[in-house]
PDB file of N, CA and C in Angstrom:
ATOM      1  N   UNK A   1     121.463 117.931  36.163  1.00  0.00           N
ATOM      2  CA  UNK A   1     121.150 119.234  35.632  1.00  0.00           C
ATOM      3  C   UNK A   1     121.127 119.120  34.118  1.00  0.00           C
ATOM      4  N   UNK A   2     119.924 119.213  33.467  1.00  0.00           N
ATOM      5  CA  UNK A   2     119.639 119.488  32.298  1.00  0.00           C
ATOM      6  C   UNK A   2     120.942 120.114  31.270  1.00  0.00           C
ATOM      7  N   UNK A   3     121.325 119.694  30.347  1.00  0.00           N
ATOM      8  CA  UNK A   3     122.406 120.715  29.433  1.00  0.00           C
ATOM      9  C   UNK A   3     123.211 121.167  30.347  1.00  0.00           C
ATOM     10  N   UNK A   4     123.498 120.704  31.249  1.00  0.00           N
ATOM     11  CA  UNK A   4     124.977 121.741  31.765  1.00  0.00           C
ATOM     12  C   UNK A   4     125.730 120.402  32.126  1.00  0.00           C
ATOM     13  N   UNK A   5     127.252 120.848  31.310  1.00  0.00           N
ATOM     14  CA  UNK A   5     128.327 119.889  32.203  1.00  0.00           C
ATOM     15  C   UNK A   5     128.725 119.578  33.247  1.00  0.00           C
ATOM     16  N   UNK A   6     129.423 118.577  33.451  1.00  0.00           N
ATOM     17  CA  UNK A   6     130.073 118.505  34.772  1.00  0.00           C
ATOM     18  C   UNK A   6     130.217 119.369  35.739  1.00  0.00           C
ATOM     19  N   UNK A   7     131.677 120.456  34.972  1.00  0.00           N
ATOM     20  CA  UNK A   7     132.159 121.550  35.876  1.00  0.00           C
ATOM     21  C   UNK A   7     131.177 122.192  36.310  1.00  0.00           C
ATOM     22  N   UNK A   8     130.328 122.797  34.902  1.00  0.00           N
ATOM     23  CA  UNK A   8     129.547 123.803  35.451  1.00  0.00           C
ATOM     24  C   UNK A   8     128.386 123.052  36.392  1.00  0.00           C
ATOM     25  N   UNK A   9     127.917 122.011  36.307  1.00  0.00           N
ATOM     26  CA  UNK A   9     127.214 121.462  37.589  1.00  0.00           C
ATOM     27  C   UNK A   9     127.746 121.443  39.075  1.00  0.00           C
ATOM     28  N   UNK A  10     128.938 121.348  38.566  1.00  0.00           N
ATOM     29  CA  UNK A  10     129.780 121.674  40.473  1.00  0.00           C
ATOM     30  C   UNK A  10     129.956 123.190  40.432  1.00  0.00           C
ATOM     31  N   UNK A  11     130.204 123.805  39.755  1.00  0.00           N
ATOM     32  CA  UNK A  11     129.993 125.536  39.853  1.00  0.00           C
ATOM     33  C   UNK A  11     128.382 125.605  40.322  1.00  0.00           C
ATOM     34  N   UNK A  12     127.350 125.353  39.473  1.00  0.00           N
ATOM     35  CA  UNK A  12     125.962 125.905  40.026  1.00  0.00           C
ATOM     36  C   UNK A  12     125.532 125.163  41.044  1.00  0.00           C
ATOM     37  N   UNK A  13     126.431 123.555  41.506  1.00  0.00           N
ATOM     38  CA  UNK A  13     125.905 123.268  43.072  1.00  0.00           C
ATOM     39  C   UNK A  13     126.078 124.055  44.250  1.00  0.00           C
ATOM     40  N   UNK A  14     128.008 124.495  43.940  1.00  0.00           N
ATOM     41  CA  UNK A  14     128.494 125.173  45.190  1.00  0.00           C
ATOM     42  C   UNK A  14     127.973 126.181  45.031  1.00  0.00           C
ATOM     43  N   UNK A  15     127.409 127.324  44.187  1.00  0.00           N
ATOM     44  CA  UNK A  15     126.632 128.149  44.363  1.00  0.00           C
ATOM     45  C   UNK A  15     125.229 128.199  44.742  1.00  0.00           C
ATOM     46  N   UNK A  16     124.543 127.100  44.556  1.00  0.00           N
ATOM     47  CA  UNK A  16     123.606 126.323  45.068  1.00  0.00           C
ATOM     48  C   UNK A  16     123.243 126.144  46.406  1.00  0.00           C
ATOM     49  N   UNK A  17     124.308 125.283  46.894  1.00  0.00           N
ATOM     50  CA  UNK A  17     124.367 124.960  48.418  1.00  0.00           C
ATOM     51  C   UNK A  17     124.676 126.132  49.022  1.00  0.00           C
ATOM     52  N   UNK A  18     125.716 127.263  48.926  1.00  0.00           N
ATOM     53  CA  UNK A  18     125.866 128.625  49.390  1.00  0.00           C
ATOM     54  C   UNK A  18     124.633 129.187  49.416  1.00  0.00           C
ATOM     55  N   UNK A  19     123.859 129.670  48.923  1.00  0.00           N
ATOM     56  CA  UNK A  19     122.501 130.381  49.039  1.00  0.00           C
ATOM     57  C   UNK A  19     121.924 129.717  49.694  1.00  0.00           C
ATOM     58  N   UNK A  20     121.427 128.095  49.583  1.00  0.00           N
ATOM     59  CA  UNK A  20     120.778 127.974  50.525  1.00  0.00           C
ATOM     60  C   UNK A  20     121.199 127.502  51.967  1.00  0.00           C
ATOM     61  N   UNK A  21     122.354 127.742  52.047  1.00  0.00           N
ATOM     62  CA  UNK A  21     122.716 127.866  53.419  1.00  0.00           C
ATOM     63  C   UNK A  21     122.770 129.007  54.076  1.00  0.00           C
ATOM     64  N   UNK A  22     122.704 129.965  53.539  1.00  0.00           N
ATOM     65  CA  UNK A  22     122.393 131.325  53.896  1.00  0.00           C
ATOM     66  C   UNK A  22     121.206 131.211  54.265  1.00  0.00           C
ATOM     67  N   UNK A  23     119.877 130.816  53.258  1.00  0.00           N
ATOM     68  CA  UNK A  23     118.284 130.897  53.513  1.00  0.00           C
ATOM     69  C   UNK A  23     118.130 130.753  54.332  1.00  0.00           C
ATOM     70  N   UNK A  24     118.684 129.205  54.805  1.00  0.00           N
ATOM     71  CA  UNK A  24     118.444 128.313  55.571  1.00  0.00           C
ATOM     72  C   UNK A  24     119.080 128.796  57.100  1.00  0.00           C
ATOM     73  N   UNK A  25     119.937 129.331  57.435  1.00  0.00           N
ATOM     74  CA  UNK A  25     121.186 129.676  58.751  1.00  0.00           C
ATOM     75  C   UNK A  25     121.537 128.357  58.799  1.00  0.00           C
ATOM     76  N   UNK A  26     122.191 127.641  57.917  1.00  0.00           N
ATOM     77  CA  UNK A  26     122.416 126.707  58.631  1.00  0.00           C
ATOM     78  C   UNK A  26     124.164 126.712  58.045  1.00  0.00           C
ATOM     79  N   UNK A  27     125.228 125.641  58.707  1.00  0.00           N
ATOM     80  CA  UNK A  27     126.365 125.691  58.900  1.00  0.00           C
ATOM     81  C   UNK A  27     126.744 123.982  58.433  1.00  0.00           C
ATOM     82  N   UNK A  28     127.632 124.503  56.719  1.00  0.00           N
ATOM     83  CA  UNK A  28     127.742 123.727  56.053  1.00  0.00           C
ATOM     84  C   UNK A  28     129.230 123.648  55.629  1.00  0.00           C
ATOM     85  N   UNK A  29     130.147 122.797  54.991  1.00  0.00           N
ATOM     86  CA  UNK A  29     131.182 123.000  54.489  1.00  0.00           C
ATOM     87  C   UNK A  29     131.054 123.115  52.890  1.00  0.00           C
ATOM     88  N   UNK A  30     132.516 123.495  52.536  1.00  0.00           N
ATOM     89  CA  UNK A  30     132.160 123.540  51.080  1.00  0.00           C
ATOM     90  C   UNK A  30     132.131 122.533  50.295  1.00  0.00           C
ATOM     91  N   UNK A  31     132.208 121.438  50.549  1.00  0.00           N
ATOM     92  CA  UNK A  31     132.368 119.812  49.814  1.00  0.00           C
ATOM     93  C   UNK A  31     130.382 119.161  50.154  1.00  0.00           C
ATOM     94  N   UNK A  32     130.023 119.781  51.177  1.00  0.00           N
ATOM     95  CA  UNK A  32     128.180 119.793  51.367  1.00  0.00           C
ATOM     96  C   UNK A  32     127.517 120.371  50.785  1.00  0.00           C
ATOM     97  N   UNK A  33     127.985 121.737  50.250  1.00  0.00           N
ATOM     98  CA  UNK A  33     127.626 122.732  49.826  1.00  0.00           C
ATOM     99  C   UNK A  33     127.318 122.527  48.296  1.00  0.00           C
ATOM    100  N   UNK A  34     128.393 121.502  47.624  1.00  0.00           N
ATOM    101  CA  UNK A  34     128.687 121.141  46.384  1.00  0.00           C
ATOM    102  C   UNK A  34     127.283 119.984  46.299  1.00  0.00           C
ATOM    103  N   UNK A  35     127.639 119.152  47.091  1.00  0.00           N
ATOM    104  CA  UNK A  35     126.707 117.986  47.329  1.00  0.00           C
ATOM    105  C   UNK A  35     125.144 118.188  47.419  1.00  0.00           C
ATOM    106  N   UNK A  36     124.726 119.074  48.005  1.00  0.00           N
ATOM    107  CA  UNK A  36     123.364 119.292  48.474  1.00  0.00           C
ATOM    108  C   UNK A  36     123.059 120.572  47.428  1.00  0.00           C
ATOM    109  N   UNK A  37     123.528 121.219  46.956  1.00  0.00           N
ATOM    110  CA  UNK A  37     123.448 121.578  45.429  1.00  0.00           C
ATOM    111  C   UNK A  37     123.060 120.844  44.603  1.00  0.00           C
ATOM    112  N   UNK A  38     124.002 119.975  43.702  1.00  0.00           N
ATOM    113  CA  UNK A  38     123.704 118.756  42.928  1.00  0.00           C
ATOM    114  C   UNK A  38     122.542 118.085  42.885  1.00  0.00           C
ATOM    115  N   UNK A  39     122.473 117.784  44.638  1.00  0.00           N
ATOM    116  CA  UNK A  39     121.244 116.307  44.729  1.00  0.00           C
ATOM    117  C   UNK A  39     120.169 117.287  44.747  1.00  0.00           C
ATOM    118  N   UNK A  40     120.067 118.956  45.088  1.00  0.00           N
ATOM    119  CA  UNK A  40     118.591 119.533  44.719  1.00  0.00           C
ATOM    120  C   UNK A  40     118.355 119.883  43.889  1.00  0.00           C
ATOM    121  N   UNK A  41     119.436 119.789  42.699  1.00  0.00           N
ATOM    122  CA  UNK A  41     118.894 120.250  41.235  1.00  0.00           C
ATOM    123  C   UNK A  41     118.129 118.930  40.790  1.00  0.00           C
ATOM    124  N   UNK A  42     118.785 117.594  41.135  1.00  0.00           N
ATOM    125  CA  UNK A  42     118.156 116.385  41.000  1.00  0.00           C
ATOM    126  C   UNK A  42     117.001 116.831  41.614  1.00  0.00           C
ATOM    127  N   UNK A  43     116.363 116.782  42.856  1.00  0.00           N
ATOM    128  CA  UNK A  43     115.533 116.538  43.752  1.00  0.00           C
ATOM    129  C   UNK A  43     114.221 117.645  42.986  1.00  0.00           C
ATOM    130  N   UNK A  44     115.010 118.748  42.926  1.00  0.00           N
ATOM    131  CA  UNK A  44     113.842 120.134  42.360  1.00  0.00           C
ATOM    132  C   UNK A  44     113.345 119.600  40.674  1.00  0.00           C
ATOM    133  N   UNK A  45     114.735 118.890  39.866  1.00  0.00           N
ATOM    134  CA  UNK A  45     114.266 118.614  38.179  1.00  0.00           C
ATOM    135  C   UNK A  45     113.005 117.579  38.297  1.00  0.00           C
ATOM    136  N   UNK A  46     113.547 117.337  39.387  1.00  0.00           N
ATOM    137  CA  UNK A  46     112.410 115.566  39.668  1.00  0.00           C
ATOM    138  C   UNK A  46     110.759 116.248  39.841  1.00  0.00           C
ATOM    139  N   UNK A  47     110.635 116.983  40.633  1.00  0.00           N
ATOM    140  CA  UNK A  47     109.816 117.417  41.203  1.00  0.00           C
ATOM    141  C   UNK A  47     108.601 118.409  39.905  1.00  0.00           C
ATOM    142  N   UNK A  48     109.420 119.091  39.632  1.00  0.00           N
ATOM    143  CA  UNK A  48     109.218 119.670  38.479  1.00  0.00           C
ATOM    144  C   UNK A  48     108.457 119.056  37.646  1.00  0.00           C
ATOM    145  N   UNK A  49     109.445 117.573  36.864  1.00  0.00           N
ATOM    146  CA  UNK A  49     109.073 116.962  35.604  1.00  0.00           C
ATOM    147  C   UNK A  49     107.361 116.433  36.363  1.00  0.00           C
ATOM    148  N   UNK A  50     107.302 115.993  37.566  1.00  0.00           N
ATOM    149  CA  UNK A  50     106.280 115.420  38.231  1.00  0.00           C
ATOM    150  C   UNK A  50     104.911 116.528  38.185  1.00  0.00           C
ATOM    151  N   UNK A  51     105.121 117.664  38.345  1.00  0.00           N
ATOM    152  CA  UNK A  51     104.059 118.455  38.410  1.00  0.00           C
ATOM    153  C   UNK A  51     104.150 119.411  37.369  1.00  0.00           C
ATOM    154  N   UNK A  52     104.731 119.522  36.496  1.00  0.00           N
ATOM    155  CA  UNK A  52     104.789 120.144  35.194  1.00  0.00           C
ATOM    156  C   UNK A  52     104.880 119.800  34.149  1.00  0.00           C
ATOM    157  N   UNK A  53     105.704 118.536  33.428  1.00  0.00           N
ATOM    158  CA  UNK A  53     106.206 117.727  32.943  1.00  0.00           C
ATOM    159  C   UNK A  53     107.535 118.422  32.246  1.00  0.00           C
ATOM    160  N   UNK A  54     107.911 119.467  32.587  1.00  0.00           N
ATOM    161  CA  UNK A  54     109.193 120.183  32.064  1.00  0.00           C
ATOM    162  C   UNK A  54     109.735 120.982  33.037  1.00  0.00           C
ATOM    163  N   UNK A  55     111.157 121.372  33.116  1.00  0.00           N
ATOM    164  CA  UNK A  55     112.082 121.869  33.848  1.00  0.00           C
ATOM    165  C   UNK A  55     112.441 123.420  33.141  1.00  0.00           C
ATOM    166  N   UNK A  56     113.056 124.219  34.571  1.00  0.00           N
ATOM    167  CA  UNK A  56     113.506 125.303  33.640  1.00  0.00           C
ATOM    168  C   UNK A  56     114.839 125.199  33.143  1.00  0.00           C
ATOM    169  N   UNK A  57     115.062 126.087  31.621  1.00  0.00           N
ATOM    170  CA  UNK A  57     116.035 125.811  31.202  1.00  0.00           C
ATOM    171  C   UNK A  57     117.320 126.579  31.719  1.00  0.00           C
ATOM    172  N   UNK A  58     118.287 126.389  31.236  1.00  0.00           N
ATOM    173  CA  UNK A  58     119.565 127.462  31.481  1.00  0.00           C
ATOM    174  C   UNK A  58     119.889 127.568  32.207  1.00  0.00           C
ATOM    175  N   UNK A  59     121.080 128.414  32.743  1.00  0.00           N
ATOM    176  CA  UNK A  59     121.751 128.461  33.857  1.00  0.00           C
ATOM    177  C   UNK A  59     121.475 129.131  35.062  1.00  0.00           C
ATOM    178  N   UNK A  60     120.521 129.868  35.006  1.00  0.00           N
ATOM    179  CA  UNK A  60     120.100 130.684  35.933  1.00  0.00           C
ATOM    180  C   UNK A  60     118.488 130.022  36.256  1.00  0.00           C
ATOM    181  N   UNK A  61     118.107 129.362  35.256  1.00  0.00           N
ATOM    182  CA  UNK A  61     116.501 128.032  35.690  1.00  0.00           C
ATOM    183  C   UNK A  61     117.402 127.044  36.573  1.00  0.00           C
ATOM    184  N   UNK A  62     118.584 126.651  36.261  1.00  0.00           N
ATOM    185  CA  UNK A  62     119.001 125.750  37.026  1.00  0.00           C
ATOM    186  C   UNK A  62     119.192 126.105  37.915  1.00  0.00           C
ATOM    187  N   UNK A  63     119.729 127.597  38.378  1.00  0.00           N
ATOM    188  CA  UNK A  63     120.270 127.769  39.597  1.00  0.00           C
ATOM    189  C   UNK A  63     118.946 128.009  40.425  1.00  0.00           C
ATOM    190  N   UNK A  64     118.045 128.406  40.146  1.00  0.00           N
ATOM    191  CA  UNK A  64     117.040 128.273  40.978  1.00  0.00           C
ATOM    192  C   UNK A  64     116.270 126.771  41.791  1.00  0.00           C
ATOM    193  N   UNK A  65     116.420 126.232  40.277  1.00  0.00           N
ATOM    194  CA  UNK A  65     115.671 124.588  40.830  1.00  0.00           C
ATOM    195  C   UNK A  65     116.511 124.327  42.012  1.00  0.00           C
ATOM    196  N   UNK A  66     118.272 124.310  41.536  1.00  0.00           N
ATOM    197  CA  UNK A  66     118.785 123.601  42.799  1.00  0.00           C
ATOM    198  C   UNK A  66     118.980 124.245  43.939  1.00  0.00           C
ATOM    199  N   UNK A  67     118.571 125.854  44.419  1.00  0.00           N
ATOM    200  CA  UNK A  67     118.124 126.572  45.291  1.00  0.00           C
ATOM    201  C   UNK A  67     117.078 125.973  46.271  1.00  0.00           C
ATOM    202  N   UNK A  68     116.278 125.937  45.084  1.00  0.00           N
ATOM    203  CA  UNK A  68     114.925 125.238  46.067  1.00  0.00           C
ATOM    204  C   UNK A  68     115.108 123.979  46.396  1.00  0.00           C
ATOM    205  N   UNK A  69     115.907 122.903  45.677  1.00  0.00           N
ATOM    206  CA  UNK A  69     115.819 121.788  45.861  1.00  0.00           C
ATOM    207  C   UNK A  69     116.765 121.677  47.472  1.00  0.00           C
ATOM    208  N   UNK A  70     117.763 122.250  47.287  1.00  0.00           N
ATOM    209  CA  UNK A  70     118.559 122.412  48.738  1.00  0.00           C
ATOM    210  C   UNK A  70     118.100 122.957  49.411  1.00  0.00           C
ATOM    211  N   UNK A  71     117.042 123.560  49.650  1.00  0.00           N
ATOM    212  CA  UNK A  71     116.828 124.165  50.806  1.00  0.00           C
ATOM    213  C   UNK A  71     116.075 122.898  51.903  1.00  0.00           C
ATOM    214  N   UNK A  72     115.293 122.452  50.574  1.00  0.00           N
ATOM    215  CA  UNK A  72     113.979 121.548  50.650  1.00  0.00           C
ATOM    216  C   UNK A  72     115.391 120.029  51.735  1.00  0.00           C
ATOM    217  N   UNK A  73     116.418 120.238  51.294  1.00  0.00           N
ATOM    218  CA  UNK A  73     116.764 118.845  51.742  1.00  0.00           C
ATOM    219  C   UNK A  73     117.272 119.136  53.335  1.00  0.00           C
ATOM    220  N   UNK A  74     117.605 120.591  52.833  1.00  0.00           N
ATOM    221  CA  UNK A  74     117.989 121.023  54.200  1.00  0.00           C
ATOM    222  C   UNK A  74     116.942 120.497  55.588  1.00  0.00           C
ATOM    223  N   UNK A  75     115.703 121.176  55.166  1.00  0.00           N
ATOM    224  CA  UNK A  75     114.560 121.090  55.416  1.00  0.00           C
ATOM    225  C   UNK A  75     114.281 119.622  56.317  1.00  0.00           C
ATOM    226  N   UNK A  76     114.480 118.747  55.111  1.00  0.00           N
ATOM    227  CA  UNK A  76     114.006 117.405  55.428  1.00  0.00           C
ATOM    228  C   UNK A  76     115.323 116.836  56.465  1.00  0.00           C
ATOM    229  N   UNK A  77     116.600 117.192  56.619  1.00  0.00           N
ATOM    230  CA  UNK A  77     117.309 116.611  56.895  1.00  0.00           C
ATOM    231  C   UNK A  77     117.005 117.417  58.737  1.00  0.00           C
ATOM    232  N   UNK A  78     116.405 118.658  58.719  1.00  0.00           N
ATOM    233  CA  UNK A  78     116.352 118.714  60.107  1.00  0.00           C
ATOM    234  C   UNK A  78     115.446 118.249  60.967  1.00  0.00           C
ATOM    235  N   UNK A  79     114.381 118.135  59.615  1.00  0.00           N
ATOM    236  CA  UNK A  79     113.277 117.727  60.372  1.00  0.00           C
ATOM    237  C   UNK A  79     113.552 115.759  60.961  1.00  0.00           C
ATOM    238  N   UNK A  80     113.890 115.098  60.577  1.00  0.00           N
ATOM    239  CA  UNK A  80     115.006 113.728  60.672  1.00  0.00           C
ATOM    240  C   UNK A  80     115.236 113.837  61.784  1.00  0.00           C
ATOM    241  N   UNK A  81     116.628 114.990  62.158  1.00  0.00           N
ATOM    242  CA  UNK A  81     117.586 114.539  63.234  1.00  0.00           C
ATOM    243  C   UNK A  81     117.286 115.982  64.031  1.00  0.00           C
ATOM    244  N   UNK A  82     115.993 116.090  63.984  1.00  0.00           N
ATOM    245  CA  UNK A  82     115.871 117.432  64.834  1.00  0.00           C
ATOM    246  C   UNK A  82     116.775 118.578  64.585  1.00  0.00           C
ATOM    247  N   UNK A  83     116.538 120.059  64.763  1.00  0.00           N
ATOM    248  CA  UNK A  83     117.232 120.926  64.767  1.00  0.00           C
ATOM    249  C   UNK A  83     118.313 121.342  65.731  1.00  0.00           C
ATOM    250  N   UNK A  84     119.288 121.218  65.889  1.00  0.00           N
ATOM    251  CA  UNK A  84     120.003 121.684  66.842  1.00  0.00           C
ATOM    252  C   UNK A  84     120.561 123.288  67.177  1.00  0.00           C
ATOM    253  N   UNK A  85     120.832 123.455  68.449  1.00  0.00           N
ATOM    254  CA  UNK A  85     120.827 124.720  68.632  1.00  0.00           C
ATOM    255  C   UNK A  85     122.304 125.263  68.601  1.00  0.00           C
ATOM    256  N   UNK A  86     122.383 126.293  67.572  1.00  0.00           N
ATOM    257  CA  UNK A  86     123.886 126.451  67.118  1.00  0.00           C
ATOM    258  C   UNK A  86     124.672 127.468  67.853  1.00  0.00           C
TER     259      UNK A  86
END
C-alpha cells in the first residue's frame, strides 16, 4: 500500500477483507481477513499501475483498491477449489 505504514496497512487490510467478505458471503477469520486485504491492495495497486500507470492515493483510494483486490482473490480462489455449499 502506497504511503501508508505498517499498522495502518493491517488496519485498512482487516477492514479490507471485512467488506469483502460481506460482498462476497463468504466465511473468513480475522487473521484471512487481514491477509486477503493486504495481498488485494497488492493485487488491485498491481493491476492499476498495469492499466493506468498510477494508483489511487490515500486512505480511502486504498481502501477501495484493496476492496476490489479481495474480492477479486476471493473470486479466484473459488473458482480453483470450487464453491462450496455453506
Amino acid at each position: 500500500m502506497e504511503g501508508v505504514g505498517w499498522i495502518m496497512a493491517i488496519i485498512i487490510g482487516a477492514l479490507a477483507g471485512w467488506i469483502a467478505e460481506r460482498v462476497m458471503k463468504s466465511n473468513q477469520g480475522l487473521l484471512m481477513n487481514i491477509i486477503l486485504g493486504i495481498v488485494g491492495a497488492v493485487v488491485g495497486n498491481f493491476i492499476l499501475m498495469l492499466i493506468f500507470g498510477a494508483t489511487m492515493g490515500g486512505l480511502i483510494g486504498q481502501l477501495i483498491v484493496a476492496v476490489i483486490g479481495a474480492c477479486l482473490l476471493i473470486a479466484i480462489g473459488r473458482a480453483i477449489r470450487g464453491r462450496r455449499a455453506v
